[in-house]
N, C-alpha and C. Protein backbone atom coordinates (compact mmCIF):
# COMPACT_ATOMS: atom_id res chain seq x y z
N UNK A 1 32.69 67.12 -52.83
CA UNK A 1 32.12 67.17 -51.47
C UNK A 1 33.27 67.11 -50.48
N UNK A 2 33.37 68.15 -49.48
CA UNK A 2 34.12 68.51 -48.58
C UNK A 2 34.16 66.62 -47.76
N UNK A 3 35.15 66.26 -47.37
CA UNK A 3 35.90 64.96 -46.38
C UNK A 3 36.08 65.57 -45.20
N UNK A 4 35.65 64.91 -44.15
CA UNK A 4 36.01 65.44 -42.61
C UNK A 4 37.61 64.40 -42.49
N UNK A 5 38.48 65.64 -42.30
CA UNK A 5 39.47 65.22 -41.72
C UNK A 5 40.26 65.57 -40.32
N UNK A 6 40.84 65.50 -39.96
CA UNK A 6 41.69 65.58 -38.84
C UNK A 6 41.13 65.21 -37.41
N UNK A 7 41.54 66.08 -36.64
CA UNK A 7 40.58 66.24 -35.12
C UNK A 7 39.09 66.06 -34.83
N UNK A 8 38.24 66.51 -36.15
CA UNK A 8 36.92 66.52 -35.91
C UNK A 8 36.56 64.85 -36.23
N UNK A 9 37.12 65.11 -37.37
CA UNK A 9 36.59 63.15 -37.30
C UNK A 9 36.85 62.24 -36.44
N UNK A 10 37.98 62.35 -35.64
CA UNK A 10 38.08 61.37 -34.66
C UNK A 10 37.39 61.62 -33.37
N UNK A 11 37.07 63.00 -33.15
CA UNK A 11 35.72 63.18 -32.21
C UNK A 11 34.64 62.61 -32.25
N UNK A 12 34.11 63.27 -33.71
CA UNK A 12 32.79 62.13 -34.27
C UNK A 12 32.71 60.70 -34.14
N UNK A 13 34.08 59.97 -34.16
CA UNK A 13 33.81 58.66 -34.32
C UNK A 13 34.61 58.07 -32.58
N UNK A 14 34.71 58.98 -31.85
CA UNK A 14 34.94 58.51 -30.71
C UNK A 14 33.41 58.34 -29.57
N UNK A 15 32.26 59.25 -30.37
CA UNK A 15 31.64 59.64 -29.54
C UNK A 15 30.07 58.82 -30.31
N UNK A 16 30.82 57.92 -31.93
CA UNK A 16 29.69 57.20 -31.97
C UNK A 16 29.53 55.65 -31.24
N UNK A 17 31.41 55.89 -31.11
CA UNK A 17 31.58 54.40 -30.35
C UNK A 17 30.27 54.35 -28.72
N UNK A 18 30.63 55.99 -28.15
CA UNK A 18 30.13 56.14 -26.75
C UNK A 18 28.67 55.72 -26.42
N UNK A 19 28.27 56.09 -27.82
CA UNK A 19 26.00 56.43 -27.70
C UNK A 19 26.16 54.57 -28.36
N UNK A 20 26.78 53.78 -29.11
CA UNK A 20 26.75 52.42 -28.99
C UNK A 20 26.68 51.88 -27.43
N UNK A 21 27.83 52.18 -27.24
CA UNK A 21 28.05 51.17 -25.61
C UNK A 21 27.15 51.72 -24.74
N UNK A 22 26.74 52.58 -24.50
CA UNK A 22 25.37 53.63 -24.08
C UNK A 22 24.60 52.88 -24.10
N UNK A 23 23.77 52.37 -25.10
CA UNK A 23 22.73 51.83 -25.64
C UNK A 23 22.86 50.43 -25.32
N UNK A 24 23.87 49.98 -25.47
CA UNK A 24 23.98 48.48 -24.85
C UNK A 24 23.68 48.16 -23.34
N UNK A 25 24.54 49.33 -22.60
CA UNK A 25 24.26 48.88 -21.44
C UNK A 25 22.78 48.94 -20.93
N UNK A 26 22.50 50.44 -21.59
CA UNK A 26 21.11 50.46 -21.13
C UNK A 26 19.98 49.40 -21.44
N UNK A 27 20.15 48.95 -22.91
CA UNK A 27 19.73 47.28 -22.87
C UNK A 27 19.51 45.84 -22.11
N UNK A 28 20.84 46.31 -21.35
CA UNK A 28 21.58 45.07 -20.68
C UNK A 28 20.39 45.30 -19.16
N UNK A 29 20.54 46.61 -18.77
CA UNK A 29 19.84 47.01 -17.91
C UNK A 29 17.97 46.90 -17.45
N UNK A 30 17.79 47.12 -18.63
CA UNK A 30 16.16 47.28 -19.04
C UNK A 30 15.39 46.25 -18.76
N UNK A 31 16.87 44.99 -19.16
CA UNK A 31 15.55 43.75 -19.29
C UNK A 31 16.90 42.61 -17.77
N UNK A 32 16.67 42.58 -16.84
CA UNK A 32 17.05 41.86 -16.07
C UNK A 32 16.98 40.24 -16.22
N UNK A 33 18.20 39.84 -15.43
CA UNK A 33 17.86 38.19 -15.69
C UNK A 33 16.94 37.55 -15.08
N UNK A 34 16.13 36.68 -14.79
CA UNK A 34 15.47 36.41 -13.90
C UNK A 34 16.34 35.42 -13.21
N UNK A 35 16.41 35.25 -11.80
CA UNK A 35 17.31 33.99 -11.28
C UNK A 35 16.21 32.64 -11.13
N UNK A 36 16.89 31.73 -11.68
CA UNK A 36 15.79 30.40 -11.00
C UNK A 36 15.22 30.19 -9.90
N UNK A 37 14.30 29.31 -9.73
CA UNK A 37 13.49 29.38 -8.63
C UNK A 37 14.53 28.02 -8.15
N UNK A 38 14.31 27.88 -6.62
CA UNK A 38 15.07 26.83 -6.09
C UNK A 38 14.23 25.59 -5.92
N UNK A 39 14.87 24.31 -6.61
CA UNK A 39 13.90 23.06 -6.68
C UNK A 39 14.62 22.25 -5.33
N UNK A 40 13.84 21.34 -4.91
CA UNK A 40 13.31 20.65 -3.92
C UNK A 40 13.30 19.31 -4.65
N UNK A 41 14.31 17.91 -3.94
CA UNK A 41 13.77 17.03 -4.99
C UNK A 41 12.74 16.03 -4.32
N UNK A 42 12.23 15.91 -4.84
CA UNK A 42 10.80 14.99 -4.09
C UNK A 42 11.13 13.59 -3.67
N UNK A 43 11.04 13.43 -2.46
CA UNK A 43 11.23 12.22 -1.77
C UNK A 43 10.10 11.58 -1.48
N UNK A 44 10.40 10.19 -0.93
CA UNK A 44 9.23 9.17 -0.34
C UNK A 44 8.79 9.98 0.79
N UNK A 45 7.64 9.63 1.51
CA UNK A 45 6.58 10.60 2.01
C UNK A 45 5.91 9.37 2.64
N UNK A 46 5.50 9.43 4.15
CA UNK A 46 5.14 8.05 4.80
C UNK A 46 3.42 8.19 4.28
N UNK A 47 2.86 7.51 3.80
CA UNK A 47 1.31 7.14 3.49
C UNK A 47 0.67 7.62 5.02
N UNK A 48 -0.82 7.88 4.79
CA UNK A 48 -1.70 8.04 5.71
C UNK A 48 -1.44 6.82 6.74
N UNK A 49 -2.00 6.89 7.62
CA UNK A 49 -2.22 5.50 8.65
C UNK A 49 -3.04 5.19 8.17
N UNK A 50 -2.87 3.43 7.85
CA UNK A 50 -3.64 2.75 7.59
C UNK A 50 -4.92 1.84 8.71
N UNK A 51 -5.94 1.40 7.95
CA UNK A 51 -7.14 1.68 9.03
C UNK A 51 -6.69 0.54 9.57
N UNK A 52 -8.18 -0.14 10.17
CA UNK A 52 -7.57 -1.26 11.70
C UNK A 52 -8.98 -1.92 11.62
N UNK A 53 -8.89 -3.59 11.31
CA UNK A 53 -7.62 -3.77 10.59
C UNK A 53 -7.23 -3.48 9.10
N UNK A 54 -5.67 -3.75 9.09
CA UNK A 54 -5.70 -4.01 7.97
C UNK A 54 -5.05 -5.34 6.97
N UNK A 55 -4.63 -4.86 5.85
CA UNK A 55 -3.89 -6.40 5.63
C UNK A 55 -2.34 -6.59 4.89
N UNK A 56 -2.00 -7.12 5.03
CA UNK A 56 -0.78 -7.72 4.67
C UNK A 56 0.14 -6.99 3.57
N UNK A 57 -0.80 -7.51 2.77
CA UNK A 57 -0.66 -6.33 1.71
C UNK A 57 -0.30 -4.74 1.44
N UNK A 58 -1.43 -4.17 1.94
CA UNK A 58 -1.49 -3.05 2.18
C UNK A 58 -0.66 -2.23 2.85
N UNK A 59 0.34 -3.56 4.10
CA UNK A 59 1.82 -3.34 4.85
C UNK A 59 2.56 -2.90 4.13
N UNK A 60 2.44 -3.81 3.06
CA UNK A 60 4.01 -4.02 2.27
C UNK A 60 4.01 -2.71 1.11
N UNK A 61 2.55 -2.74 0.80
CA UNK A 61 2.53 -1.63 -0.24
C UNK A 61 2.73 0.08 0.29
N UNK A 62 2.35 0.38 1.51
CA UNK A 62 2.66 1.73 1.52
C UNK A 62 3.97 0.99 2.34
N UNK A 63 4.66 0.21 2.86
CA UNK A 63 5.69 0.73 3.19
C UNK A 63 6.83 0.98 1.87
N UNK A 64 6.93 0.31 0.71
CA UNK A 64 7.26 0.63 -0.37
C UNK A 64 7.13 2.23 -0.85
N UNK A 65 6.07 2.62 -0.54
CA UNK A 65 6.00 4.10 -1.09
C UNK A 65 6.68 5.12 -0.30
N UNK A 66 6.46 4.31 1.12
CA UNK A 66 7.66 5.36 1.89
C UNK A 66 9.00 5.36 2.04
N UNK A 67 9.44 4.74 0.80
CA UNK A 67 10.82 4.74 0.70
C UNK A 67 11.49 3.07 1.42
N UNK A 68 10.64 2.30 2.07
CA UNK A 68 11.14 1.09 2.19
C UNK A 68 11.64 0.17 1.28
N UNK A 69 12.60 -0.62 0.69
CA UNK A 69 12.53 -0.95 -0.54
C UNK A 69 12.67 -2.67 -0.40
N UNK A 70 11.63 -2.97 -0.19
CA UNK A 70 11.34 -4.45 -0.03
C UNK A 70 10.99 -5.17 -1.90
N UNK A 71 12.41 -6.28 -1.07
CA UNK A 71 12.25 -6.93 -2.42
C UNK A 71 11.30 -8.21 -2.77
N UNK A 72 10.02 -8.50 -2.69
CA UNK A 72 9.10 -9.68 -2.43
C UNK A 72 9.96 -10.88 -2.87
N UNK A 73 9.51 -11.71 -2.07
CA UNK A 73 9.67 -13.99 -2.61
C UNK A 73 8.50 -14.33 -2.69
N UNK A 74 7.56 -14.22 -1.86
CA UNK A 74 6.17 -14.80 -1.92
C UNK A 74 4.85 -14.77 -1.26
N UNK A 75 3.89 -15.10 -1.30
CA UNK A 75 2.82 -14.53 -0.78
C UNK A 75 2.09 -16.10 -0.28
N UNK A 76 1.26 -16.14 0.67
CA UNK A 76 0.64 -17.19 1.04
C UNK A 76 -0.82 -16.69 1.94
N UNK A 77 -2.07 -17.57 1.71
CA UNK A 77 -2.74 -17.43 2.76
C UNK A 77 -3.04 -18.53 3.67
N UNK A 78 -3.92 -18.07 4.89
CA UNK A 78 -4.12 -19.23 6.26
C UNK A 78 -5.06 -20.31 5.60
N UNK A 79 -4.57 -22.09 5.94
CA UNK A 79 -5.57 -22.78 5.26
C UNK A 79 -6.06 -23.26 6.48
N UNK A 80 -5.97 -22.77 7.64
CA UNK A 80 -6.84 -23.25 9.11
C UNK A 80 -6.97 -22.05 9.71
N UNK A 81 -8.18 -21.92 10.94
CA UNK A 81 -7.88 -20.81 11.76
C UNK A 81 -6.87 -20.66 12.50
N UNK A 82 -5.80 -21.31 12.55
CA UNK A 82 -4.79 -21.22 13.10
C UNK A 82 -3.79 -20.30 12.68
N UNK A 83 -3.90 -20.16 11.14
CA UNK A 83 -2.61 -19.63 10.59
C UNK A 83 -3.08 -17.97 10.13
N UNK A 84 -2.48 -17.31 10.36
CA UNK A 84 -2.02 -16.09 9.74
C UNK A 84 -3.05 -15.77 8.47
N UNK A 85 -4.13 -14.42 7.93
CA UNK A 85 -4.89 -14.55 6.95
C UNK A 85 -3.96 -14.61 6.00
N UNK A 86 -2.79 -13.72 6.13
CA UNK A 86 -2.06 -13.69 4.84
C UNK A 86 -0.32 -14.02 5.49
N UNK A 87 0.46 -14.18 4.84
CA UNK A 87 2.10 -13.92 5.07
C UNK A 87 2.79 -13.32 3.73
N UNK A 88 3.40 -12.66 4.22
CA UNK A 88 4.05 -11.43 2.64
C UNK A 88 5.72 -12.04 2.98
N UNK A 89 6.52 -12.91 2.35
CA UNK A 89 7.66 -13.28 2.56
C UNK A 89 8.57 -12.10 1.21
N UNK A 90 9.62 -11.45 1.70
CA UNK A 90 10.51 -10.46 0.96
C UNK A 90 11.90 -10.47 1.70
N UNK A 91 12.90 -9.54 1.00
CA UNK A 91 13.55 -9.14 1.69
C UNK A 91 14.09 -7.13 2.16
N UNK A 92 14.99 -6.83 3.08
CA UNK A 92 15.47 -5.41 3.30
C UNK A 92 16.72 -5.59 3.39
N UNK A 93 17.43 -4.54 2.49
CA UNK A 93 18.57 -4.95 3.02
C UNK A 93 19.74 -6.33 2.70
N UNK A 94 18.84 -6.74 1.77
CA UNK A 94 19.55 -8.58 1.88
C UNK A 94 19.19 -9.70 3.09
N UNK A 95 18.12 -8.92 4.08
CA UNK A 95 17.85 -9.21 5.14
C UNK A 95 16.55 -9.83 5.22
N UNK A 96 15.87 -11.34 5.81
CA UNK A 96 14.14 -11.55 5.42
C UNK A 96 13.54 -11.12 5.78
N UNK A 97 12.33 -10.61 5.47
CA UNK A 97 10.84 -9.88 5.85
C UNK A 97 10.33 -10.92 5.94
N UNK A 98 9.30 -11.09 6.97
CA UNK A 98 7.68 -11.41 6.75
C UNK A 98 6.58 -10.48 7.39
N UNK A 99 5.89 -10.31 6.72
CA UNK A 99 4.47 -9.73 7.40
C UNK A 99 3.43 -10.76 7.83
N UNK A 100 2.96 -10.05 8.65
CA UNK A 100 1.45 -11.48 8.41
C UNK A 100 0.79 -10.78 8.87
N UNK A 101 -0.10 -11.37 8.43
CA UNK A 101 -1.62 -10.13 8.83
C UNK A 101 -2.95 -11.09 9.06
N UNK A 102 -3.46 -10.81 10.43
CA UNK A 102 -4.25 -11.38 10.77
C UNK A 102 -5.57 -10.59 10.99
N UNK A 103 -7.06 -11.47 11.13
CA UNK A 103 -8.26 -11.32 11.03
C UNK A 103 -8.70 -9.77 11.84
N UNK A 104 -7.58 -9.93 13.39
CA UNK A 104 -8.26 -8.69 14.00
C UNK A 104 -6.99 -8.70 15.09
N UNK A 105 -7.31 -7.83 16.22
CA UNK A 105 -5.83 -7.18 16.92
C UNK A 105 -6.19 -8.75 17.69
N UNK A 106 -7.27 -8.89 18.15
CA UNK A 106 -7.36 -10.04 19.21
C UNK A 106 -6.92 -11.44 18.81
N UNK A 107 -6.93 -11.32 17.48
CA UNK A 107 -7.02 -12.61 16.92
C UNK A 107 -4.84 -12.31 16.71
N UNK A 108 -4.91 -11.87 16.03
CA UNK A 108 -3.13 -11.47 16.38
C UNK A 108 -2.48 -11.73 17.84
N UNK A 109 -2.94 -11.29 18.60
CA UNK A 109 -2.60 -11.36 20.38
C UNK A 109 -2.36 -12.84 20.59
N UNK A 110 -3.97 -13.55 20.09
CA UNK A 110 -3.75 -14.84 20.88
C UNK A 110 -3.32 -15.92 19.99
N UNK A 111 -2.54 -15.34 18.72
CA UNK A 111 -2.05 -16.56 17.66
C UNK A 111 -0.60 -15.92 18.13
N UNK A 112 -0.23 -15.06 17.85
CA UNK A 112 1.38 -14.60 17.70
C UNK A 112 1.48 -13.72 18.86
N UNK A 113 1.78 -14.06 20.14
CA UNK A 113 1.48 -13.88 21.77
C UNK A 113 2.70 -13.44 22.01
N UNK A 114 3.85 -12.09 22.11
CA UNK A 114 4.40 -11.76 22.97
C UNK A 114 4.33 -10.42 24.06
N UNK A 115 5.38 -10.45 25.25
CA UNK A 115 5.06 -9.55 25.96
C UNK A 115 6.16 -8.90 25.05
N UNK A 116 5.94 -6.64 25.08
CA UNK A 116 6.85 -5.77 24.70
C UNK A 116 8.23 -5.93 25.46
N UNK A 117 9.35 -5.71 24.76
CA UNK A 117 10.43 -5.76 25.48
C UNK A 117 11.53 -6.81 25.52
N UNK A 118 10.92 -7.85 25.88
CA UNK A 118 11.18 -9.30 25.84
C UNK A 118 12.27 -9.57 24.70
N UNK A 119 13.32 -10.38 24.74
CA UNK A 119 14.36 -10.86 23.97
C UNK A 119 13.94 -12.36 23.18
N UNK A 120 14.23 -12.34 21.81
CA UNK A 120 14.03 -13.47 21.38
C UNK A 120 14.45 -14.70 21.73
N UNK A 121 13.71 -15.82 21.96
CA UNK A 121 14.30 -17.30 22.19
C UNK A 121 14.87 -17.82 20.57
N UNK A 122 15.59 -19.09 20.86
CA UNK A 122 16.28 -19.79 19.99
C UNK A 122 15.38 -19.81 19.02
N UNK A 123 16.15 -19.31 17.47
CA UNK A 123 15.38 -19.63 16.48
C UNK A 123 14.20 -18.52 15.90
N UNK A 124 14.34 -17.32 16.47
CA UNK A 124 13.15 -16.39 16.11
C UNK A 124 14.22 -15.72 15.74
N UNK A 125 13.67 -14.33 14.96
CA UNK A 125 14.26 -13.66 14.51
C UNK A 125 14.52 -12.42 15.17
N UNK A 126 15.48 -11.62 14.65
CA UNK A 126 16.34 -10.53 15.24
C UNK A 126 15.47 -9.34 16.13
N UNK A 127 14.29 -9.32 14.74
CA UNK A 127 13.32 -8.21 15.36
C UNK A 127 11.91 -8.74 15.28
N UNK A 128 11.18 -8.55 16.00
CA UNK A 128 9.56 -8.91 15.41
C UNK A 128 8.81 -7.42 16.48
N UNK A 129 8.15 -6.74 15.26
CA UNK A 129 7.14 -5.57 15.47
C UNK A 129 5.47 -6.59 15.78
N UNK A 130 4.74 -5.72 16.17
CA UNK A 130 3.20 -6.04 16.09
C UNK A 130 3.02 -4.75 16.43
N UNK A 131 1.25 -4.33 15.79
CA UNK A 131 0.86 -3.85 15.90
C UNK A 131 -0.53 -3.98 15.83
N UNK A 132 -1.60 -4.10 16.42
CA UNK A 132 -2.94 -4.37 15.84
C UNK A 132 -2.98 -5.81 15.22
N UNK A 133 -3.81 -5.73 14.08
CA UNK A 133 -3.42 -6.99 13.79
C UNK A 133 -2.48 -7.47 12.68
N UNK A 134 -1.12 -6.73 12.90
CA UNK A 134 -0.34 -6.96 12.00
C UNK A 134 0.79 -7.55 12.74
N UNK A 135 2.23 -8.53 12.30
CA UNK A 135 3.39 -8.59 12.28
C UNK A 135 4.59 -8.66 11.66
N UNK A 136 5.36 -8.22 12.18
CA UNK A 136 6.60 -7.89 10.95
C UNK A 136 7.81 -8.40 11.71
N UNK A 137 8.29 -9.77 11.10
CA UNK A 137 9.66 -9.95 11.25
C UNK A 137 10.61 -9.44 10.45
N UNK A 138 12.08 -9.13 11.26
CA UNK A 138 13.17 -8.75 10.79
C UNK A 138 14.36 -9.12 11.13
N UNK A 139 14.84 -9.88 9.82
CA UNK A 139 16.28 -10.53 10.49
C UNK A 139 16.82 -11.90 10.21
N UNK A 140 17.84 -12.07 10.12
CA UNK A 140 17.66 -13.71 10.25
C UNK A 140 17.56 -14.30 11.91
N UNK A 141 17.73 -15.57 11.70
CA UNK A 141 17.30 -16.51 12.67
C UNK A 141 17.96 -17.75 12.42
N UNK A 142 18.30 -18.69 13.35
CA UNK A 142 19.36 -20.18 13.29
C UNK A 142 18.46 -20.65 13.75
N UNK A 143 17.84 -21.78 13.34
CA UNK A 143 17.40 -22.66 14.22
C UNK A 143 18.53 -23.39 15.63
N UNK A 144 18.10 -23.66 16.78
CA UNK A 144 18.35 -24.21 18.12
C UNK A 144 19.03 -22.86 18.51
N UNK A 145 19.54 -21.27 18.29
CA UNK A 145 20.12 -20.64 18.41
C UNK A 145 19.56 -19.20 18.59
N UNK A 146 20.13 -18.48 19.56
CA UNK A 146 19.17 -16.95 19.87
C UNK A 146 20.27 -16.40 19.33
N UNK A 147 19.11 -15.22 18.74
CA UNK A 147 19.84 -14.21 17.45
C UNK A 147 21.19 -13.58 18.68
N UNK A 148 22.29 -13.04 17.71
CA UNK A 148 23.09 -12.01 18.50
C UNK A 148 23.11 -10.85 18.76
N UNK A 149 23.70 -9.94 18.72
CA UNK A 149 23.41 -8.46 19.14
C UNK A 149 23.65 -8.21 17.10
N UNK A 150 22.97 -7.44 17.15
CA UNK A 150 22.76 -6.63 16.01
C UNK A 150 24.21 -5.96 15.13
N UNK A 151 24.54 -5.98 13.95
CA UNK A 151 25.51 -5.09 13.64
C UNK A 151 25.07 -3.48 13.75
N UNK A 152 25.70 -2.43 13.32
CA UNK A 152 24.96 -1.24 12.94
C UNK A 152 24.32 -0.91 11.79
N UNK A 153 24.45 -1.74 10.51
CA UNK A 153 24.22 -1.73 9.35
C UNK A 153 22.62 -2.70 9.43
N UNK A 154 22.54 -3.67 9.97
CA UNK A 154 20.80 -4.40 10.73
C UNK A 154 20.28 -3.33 11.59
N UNK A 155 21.01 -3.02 12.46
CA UNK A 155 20.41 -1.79 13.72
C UNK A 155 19.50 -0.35 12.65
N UNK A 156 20.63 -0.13 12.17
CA UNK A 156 20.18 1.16 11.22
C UNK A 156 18.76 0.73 10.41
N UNK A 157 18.91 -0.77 9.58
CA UNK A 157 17.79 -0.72 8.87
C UNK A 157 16.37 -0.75 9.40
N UNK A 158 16.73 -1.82 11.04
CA UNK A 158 15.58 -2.02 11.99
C UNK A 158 14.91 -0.57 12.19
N UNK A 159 15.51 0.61 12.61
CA UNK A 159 14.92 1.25 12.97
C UNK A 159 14.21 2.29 12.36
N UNK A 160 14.77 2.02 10.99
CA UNK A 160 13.94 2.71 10.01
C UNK A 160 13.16 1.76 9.71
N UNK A 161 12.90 0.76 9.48
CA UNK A 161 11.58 -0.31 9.28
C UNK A 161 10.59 0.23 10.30
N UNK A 162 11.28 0.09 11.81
CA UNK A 162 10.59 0.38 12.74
C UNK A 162 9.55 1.82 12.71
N UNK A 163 9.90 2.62 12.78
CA UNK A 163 10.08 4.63 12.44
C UNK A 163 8.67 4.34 11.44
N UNK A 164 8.59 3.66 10.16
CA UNK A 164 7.64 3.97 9.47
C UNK A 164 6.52 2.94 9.58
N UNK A 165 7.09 1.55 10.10
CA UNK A 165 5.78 0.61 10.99
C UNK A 165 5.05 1.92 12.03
N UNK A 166 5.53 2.19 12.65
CA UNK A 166 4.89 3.15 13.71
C UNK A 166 3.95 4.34 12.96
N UNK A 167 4.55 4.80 11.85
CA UNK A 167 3.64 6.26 11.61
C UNK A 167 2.44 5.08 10.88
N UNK A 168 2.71 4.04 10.39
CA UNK A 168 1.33 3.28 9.47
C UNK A 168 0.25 2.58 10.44
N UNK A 169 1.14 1.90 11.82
CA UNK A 169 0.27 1.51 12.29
C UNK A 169 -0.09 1.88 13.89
N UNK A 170 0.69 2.36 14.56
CA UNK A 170 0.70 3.51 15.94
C UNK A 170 1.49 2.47 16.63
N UNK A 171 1.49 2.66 17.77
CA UNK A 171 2.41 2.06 18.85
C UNK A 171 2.75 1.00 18.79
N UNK A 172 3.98 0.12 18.56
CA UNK A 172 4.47 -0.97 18.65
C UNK A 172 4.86 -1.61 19.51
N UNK A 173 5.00 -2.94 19.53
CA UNK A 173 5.04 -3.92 20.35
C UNK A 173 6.21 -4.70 20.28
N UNK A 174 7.21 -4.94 20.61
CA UNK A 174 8.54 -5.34 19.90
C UNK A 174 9.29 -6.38 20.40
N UNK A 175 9.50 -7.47 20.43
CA UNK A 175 10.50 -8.52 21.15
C UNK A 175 12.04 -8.46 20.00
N UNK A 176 13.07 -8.07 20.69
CA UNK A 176 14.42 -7.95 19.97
C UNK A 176 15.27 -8.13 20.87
N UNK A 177 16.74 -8.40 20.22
CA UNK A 177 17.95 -8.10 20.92
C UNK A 177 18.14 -6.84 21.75
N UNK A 178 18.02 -5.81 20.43
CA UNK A 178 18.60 -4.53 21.19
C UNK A 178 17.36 -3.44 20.49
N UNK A 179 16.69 -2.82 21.54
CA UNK A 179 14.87 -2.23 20.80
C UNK A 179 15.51 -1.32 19.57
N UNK A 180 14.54 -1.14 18.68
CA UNK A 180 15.06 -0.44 17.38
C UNK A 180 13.50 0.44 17.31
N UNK A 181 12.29 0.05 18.06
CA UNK A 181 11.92 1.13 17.81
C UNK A 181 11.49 2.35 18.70
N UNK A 182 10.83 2.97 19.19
CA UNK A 182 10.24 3.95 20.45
C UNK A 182 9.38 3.48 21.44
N UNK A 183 10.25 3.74 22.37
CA UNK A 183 9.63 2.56 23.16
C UNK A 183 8.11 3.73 24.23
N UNK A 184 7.37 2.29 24.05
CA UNK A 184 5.86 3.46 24.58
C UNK A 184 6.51 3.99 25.71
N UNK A 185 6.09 5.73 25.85
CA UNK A 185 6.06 6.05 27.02
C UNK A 185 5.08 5.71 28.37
N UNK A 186 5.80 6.10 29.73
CA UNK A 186 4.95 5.66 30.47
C UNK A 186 4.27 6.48 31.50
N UNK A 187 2.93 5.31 31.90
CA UNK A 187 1.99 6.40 32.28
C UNK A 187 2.58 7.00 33.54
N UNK A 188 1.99 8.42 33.61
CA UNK A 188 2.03 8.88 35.25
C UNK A 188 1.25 8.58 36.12
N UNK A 189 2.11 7.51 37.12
CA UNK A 189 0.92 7.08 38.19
C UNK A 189 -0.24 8.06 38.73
N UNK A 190 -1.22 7.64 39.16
CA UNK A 190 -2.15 8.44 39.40
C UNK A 190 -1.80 8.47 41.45
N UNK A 191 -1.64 10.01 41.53
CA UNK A 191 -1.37 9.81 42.82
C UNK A 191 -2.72 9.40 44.12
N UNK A 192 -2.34 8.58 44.74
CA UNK A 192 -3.69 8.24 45.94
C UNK A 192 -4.17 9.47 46.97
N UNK A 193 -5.05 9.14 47.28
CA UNK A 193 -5.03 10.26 48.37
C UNK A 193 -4.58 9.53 49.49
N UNK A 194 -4.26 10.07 50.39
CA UNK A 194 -3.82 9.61 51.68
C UNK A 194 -4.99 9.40 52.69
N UNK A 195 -4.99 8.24 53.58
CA UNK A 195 -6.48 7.96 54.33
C UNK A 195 -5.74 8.28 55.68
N UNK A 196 -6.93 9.24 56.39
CA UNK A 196 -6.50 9.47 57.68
C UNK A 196 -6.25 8.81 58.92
N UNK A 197 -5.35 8.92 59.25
CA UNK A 197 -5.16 7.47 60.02
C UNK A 197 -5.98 6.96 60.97
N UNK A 198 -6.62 5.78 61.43
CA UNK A 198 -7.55 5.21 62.22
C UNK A 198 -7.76 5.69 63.95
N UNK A 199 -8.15 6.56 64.56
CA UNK A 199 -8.02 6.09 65.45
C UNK A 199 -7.91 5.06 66.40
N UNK A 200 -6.93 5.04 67.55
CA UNK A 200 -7.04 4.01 68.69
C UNK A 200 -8.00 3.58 68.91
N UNK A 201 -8.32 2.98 69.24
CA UNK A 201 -9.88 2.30 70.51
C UNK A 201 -9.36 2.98 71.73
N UNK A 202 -10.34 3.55 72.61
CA UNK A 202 -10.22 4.22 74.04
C UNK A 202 -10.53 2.92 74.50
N UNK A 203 -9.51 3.02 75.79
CA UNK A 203 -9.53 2.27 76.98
C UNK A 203 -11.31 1.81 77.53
N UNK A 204 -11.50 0.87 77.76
CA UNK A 204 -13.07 0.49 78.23
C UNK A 204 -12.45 0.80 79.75
């Protein structure tokens, strides 16, 4: 049987290399890569607003879910009408929490009584929120001694405490050093009408 030699065979075998790599690419081609889809990593997410009232508890627990990361000490309830239904003692930060949560907004007002704005006296703490019938201290506190101005590392945490007190429970009420949270806007006076001026009395 005749052997292909010379010129022709190396045609033949130049041109089986060609319909290989041919075929590959067109392979390569046919079936595309798909690129990944782009992930998103899932973060804390502030809870619904909670209803009115509510309780103590329920503070501490969605603020936990929204990324607050309160470390609890202890829990207590009121053994007179005097005291607080509940108190949630924790910390932020390395910093103390308390919540307390009382019967109703009115009953909050006239147990734990401040005006918005207002700077702490000796011995209270750095920040105190209200809202309804909830309160939330933040900070330490000296007894015979008014807190100082805030570092930025307290400032920063206040106002994210603050930021998600507000979306749980609506407008806050705040006595601090230096405000950490949004302070209510204010109303637009309602303009008067102007009264026309009186006439004189005529001469008798």
């Amino acid at each position: 049987m005749d052997r292909d030699t010379g010129p022709s065979r190396v045609v033949r075998s130049i041109g089986v290399v060609l319909l290989v790599a041919g075929l590959i690419v067109a392979g390569c081609a046919g079936s595309p890569t798909a690129s990944p889809l782009p992930t998103t990593a899932a973060g804390p997410t502030v809870p619904p607003r909670l209803p009115d009232p509510t309780s103590a508890a329920d503070v501490y627990r969605a603020l936990g879910a929204a990324g607050i990361t309160l470390v609890g000490i202890g829990a207590s309830a009121g053994i007179t009408p005097s005291d607080p239904l509940e108190r949630i003692t924790a910390t932020l930060d390395n910093q103390p929490v308390a919540i307390l949560g009382y019967a109703s907004d009115l009953g909050r007002a006239k147990l734990y009584p401040f005006r918005d704005g207002t700077a702490p006296d000796a011995g209270q703490p750095v920040f105190t929120f209200s809202a309804r019938n909830i309160v939330v201290e933040f900070g330490p506190s000296t007894a015979g001694q008014k807190p100082p101005l805030p570092n930025g590392t307290l400032m920063a945490t206040a106002q994210r405490l603050a930021a998600t007190l507000q979306a749980l429970l609506g407008q806050l009420a705040e006595r601090s050093v230096q405000r950490a949270s949004a302070a209510p806007s204010a109303a637009t006076p309602v303009p008067q009408a102007s009264q026309p001026p009186t006439p004189a009395p005529s001469p008798s």
